[in-house]
N, C-alpha and C. Protein backbone atom coordinates (compact mmCIF):
# COMPACT_ATOMS: atom_id res chain seq x y z
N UNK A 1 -72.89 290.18 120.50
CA UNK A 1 -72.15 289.06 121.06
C UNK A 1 -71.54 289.53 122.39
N UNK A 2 -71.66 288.90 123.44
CA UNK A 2 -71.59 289.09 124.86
C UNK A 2 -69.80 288.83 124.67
N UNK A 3 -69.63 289.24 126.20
CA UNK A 3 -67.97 288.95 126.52
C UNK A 3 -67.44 287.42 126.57
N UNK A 4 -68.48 287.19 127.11
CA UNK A 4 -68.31 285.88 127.71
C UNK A 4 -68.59 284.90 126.62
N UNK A 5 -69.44 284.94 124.76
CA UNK A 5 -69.31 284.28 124.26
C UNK A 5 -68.06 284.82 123.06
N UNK A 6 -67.35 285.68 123.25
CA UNK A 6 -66.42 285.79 122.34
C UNK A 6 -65.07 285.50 123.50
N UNK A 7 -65.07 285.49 124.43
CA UNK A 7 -63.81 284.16 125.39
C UNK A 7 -64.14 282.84 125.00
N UNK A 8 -65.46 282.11 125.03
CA UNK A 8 -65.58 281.08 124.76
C UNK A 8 -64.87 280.42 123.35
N UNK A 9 -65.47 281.82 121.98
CA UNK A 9 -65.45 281.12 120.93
C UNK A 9 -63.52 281.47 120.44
N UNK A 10 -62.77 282.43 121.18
CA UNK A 10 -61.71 282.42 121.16
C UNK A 10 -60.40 281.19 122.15
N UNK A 11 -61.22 280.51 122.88
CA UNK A 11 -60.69 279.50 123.54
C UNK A 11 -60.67 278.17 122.67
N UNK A 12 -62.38 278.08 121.82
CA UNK A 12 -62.12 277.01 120.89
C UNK A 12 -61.68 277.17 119.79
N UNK A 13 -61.28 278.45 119.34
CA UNK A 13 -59.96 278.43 118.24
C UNK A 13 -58.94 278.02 118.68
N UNK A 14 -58.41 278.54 119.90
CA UNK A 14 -57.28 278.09 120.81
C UNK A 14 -56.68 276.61 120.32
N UNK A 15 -57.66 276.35 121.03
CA UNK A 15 -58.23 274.69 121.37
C UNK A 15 -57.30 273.78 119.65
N UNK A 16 -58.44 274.37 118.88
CA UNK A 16 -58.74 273.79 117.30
C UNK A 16 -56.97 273.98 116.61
N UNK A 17 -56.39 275.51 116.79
CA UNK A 17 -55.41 275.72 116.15
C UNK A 17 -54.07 275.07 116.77
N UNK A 18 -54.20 274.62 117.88
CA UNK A 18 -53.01 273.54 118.69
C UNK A 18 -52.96 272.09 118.45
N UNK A 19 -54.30 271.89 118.74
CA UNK A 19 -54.70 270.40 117.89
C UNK A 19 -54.52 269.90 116.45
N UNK A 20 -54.36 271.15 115.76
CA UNK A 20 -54.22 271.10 114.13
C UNK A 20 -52.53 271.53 114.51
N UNK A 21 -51.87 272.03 114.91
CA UNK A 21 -50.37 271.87 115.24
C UNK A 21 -49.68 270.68 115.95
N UNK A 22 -50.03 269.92 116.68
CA UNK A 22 -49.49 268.92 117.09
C UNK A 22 -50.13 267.48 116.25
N UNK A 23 -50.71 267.56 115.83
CA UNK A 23 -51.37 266.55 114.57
C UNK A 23 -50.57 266.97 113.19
N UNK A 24 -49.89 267.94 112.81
CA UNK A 24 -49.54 268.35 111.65
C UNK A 24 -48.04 268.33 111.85
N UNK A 25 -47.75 267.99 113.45
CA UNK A 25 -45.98 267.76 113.63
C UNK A 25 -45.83 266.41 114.01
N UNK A 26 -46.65 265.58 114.36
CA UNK A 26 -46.78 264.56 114.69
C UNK A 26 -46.34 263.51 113.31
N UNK A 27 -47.19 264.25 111.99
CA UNK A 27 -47.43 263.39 110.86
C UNK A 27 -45.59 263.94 109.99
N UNK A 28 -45.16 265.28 110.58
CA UNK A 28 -43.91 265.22 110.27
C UNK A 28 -42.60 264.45 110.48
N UNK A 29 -43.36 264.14 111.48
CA UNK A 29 -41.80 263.08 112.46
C UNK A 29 -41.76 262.16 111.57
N UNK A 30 -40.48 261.26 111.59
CA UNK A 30 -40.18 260.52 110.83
C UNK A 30 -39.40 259.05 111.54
N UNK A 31 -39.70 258.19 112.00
CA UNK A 31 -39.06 257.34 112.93
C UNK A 31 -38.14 256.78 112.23
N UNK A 32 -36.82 256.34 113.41
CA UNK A 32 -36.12 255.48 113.10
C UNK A 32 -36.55 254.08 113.06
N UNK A 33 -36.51 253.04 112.26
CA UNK A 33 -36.84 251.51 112.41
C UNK A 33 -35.94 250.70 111.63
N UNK A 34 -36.15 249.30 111.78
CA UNK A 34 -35.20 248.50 112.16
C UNK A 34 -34.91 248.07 110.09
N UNK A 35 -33.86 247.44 109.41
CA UNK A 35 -34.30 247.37 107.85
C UNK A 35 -35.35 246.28 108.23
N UNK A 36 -35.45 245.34 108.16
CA UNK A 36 -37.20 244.81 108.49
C UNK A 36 -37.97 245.11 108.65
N UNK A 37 -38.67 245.99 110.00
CA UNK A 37 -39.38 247.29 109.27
C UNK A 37 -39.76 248.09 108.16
N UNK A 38 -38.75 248.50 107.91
CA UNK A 38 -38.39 249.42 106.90
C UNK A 38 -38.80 248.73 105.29
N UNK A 39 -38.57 247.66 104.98
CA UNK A 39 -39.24 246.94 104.22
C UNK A 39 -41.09 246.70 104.33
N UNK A 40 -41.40 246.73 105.23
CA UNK A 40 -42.72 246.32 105.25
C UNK A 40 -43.51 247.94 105.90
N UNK A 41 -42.58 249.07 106.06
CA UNK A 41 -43.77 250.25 106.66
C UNK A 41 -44.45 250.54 105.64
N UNK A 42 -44.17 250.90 104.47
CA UNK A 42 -45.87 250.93 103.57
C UNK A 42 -45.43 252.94 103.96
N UNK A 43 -44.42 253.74 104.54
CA UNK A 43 -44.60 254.67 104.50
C UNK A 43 -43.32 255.52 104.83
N UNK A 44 -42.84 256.70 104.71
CA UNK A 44 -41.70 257.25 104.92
C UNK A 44 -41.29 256.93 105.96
N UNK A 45 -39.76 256.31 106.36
CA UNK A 45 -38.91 256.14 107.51
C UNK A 45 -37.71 256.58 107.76
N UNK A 46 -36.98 256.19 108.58
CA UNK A 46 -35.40 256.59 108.58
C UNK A 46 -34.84 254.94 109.14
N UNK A 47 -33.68 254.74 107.99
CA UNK A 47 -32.70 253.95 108.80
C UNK A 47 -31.51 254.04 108.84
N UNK A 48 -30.65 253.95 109.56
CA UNK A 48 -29.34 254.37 109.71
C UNK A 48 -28.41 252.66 109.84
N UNK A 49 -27.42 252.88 109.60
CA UNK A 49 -26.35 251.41 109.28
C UNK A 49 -24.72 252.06 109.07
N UNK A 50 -24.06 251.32 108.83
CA UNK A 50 -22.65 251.36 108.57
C UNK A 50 -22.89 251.14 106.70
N UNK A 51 -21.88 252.28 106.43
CA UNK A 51 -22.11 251.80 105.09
C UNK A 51 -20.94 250.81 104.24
N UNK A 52 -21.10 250.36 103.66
CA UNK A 52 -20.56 248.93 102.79
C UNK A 52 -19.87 249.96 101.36
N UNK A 53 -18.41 249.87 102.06
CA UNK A 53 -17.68 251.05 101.40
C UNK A 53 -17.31 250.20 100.06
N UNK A 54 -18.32 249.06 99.48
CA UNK A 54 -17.45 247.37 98.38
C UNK A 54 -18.87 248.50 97.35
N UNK A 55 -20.00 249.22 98.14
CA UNK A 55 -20.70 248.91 97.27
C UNK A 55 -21.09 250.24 96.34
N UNK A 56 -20.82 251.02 97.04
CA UNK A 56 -21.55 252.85 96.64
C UNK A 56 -20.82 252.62 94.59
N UNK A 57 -22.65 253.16 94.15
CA UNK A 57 -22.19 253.43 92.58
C UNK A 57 -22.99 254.60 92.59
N UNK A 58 -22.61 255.73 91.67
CA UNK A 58 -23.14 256.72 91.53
C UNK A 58 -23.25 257.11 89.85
N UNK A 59 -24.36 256.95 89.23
CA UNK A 59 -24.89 257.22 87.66
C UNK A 59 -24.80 259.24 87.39
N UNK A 60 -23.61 259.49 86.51
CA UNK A 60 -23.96 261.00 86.68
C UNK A 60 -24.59 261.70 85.44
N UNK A 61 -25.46 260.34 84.95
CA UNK A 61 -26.42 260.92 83.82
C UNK A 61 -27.87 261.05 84.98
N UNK A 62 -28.06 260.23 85.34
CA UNK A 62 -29.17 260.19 86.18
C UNK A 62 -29.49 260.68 87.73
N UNK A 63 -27.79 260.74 87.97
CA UNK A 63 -27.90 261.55 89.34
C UNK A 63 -28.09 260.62 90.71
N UNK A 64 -27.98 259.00 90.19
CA UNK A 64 -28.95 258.24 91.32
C UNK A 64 -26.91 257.71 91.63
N UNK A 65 -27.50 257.38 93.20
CA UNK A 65 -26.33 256.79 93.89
C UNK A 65 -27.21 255.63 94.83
N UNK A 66 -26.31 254.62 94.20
CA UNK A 66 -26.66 253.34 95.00
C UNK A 66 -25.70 252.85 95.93
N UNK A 67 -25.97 252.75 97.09
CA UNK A 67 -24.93 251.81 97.91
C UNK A 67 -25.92 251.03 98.63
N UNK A 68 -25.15 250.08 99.56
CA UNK A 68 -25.80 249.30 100.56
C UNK A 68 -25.57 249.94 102.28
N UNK A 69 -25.86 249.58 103.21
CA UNK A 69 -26.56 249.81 104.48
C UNK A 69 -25.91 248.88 105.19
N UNK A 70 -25.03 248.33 105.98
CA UNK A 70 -25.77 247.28 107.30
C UNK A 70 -26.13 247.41 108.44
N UNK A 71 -26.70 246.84 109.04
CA UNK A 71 -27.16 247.05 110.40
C UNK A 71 -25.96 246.16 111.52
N UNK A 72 -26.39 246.05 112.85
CA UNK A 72 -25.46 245.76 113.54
C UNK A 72 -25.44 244.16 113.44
N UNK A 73 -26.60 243.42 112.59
CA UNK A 73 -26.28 242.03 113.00
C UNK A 73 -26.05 241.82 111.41
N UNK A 74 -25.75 242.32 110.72
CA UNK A 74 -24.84 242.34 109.10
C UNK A 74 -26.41 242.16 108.49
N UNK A 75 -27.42 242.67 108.43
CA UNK A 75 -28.57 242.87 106.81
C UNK A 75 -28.20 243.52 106.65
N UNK A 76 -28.44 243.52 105.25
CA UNK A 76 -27.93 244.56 104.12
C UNK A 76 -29.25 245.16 103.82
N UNK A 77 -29.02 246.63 103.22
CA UNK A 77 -30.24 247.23 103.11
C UNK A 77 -29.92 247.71 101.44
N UNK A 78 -30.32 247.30 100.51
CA UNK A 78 -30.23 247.93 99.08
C UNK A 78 -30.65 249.45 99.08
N UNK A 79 -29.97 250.86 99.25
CA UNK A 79 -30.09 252.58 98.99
C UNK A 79 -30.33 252.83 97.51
N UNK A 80 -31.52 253.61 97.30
CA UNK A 80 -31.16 254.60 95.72
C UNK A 80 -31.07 256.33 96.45
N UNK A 81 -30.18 256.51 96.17
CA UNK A 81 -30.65 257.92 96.43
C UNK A 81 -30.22 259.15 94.83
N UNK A 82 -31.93 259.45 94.77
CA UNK A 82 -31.83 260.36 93.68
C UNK A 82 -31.43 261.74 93.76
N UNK A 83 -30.37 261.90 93.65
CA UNK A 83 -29.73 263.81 93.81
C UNK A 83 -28.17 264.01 93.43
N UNK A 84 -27.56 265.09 93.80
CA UNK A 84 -26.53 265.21 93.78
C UNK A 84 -25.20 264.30 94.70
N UNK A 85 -24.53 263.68 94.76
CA UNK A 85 -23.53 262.86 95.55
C UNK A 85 -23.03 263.74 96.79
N UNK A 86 -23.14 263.64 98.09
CA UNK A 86 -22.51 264.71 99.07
C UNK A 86 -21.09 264.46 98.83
N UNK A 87 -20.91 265.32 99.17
CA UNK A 87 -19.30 265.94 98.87
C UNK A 87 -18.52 264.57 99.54
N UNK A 88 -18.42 264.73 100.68
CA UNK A 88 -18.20 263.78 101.80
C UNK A 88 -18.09 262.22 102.11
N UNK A 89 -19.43 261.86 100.65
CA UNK A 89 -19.45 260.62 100.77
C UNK A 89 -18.43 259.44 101.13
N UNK A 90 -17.13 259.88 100.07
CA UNK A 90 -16.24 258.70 100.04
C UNK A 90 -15.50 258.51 101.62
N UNK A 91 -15.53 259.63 102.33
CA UNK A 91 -15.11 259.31 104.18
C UNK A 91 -16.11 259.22 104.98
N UNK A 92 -17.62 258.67 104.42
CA UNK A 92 -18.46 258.12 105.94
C UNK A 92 -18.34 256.79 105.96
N UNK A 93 -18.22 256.76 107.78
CA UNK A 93 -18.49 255.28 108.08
C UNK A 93 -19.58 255.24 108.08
N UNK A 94 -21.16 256.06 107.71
CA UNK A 94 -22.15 255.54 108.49
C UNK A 94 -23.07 256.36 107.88
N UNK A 95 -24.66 256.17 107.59
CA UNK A 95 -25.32 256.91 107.25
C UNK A 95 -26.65 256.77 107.64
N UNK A 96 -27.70 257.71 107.02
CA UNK A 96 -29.07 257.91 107.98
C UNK A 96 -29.59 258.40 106.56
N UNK A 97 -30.98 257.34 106.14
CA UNK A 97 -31.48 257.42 104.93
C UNK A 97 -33.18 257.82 105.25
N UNK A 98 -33.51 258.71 104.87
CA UNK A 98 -34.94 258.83 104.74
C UNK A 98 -35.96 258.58 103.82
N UNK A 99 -36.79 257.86 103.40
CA UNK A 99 -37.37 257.48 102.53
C UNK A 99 -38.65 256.40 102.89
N UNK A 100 -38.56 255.77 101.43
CA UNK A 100 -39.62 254.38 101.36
C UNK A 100 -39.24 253.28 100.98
N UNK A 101 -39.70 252.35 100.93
CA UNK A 101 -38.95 250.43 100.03
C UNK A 101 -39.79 250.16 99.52
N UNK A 102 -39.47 250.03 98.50
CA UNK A 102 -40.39 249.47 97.02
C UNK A 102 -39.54 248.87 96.06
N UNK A 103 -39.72 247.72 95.48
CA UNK A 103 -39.42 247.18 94.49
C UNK A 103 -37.82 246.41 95.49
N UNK A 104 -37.61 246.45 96.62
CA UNK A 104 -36.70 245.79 96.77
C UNK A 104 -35.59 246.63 97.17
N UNK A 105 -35.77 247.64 96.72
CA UNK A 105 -34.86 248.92 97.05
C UNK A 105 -35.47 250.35 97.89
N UNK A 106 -34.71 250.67 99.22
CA UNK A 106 -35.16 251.74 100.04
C UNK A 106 -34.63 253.01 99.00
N UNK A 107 -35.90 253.69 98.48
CA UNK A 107 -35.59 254.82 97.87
C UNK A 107 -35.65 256.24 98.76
N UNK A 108 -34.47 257.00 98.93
CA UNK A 108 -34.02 257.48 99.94
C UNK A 108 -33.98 258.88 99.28
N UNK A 109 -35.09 259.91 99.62
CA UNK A 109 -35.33 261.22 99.37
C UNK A 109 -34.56 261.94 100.03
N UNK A 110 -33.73 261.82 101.42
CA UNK A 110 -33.52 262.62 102.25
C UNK A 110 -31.57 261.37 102.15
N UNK A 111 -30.68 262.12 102.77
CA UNK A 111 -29.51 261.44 102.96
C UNK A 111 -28.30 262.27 104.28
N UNK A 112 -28.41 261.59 105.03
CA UNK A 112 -27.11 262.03 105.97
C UNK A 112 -26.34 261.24 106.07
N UNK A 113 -24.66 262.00 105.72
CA UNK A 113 -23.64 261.19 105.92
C UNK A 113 -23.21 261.31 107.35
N UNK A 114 -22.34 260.09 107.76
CA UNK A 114 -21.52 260.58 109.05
C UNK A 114 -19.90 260.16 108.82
N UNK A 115 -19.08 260.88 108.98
CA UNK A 115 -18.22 260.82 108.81
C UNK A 115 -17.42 260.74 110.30
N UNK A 116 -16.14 259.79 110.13
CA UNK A 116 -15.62 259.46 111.76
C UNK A 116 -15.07 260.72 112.08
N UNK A 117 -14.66 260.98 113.00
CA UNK A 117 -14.30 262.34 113.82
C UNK A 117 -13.07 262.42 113.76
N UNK A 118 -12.61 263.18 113.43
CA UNK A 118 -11.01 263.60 113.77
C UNK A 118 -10.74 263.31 115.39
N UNK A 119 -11.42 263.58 115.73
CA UNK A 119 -11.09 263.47 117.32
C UNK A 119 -11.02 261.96 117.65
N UNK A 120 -12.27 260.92 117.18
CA UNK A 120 -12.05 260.09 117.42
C UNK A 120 -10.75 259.01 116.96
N UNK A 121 -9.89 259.31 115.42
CA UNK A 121 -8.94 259.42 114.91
C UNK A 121 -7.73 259.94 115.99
N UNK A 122 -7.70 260.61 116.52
CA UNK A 122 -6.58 261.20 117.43
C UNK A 122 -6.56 260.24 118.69
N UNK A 123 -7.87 260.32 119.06
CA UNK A 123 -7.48 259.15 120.65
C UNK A 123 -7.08 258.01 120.23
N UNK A 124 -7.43 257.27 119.39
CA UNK A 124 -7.12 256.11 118.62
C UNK A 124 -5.40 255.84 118.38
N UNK A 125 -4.86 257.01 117.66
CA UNK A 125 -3.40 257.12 117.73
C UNK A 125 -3.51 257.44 118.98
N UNK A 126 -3.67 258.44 120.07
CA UNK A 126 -2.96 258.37 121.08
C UNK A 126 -2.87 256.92 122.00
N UNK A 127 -3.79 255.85 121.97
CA UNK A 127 -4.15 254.99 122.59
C UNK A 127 -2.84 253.50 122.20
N UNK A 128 -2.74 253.69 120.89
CA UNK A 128 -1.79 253.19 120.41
C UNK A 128 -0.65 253.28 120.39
N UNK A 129 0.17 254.59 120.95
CA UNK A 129 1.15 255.30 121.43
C UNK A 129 1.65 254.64 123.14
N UNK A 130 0.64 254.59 123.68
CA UNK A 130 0.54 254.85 125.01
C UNK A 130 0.89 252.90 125.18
């Protein structure tokens, strides 16, 4: 095997093993979409909302925590999320659910809380002060 065909056949590994990396991170990403969307993707998404502090129930035989979602023009999004409860839960305004919708309910494998900021808490009193 010449020089020149083992550059070649090491360029189309090159080639092959980048293409199989950006196709294999591509199918990792996970988009944000809208709950309408999110009802009809047919495949893992992310949606994020204010959460509906009337609704969070958490089963601690089964581990599942249900709350609701809204978005900015008030849909409600029905959450299961199967796992342990984050610590945190009872102080987020806001959360970011990863999953699928089936049966009516976004079943949410993945869960981020957000919790308001102390900081943003402080300007708030200072603003009110002032």
């Amino acid at each position: 095997m010449t020089q020149r065909t083992k550059l070649i056949l090491g360029g189309i590994a090159i080639c092959l093993f980048l293409a199989y990396g950006a196709f294999s991170f591509q199918s990792a990403l996970t988009p944000y979409v809208s709950f309408a969307e999110a009802r009809t993707a047919g495949h893992s998404v992310q949606v994020a909302g204010k959460l509906d502090t009337h609704s969070p129930r958490y089963d601690t035989e089964s581990r599942v925590l249900s709350f609701r979602l809204l978005d900015e023009s008030g849909d409600a999004l029905e959450i299961a999320y199967a796992g342990v409860k984050p610590v945190n839960f009872e102080d987020a305004a806001s959360a970011v659910a990863i999953g699928t919708f089936e049966n009516g309910v976004f079943n949410c494998s993945k869960l981020l809380v957000k919790c308001p900021s102390k900081y943003e808490q402080s300007e708030r009193e200072y603003n009110a002060d002032v």
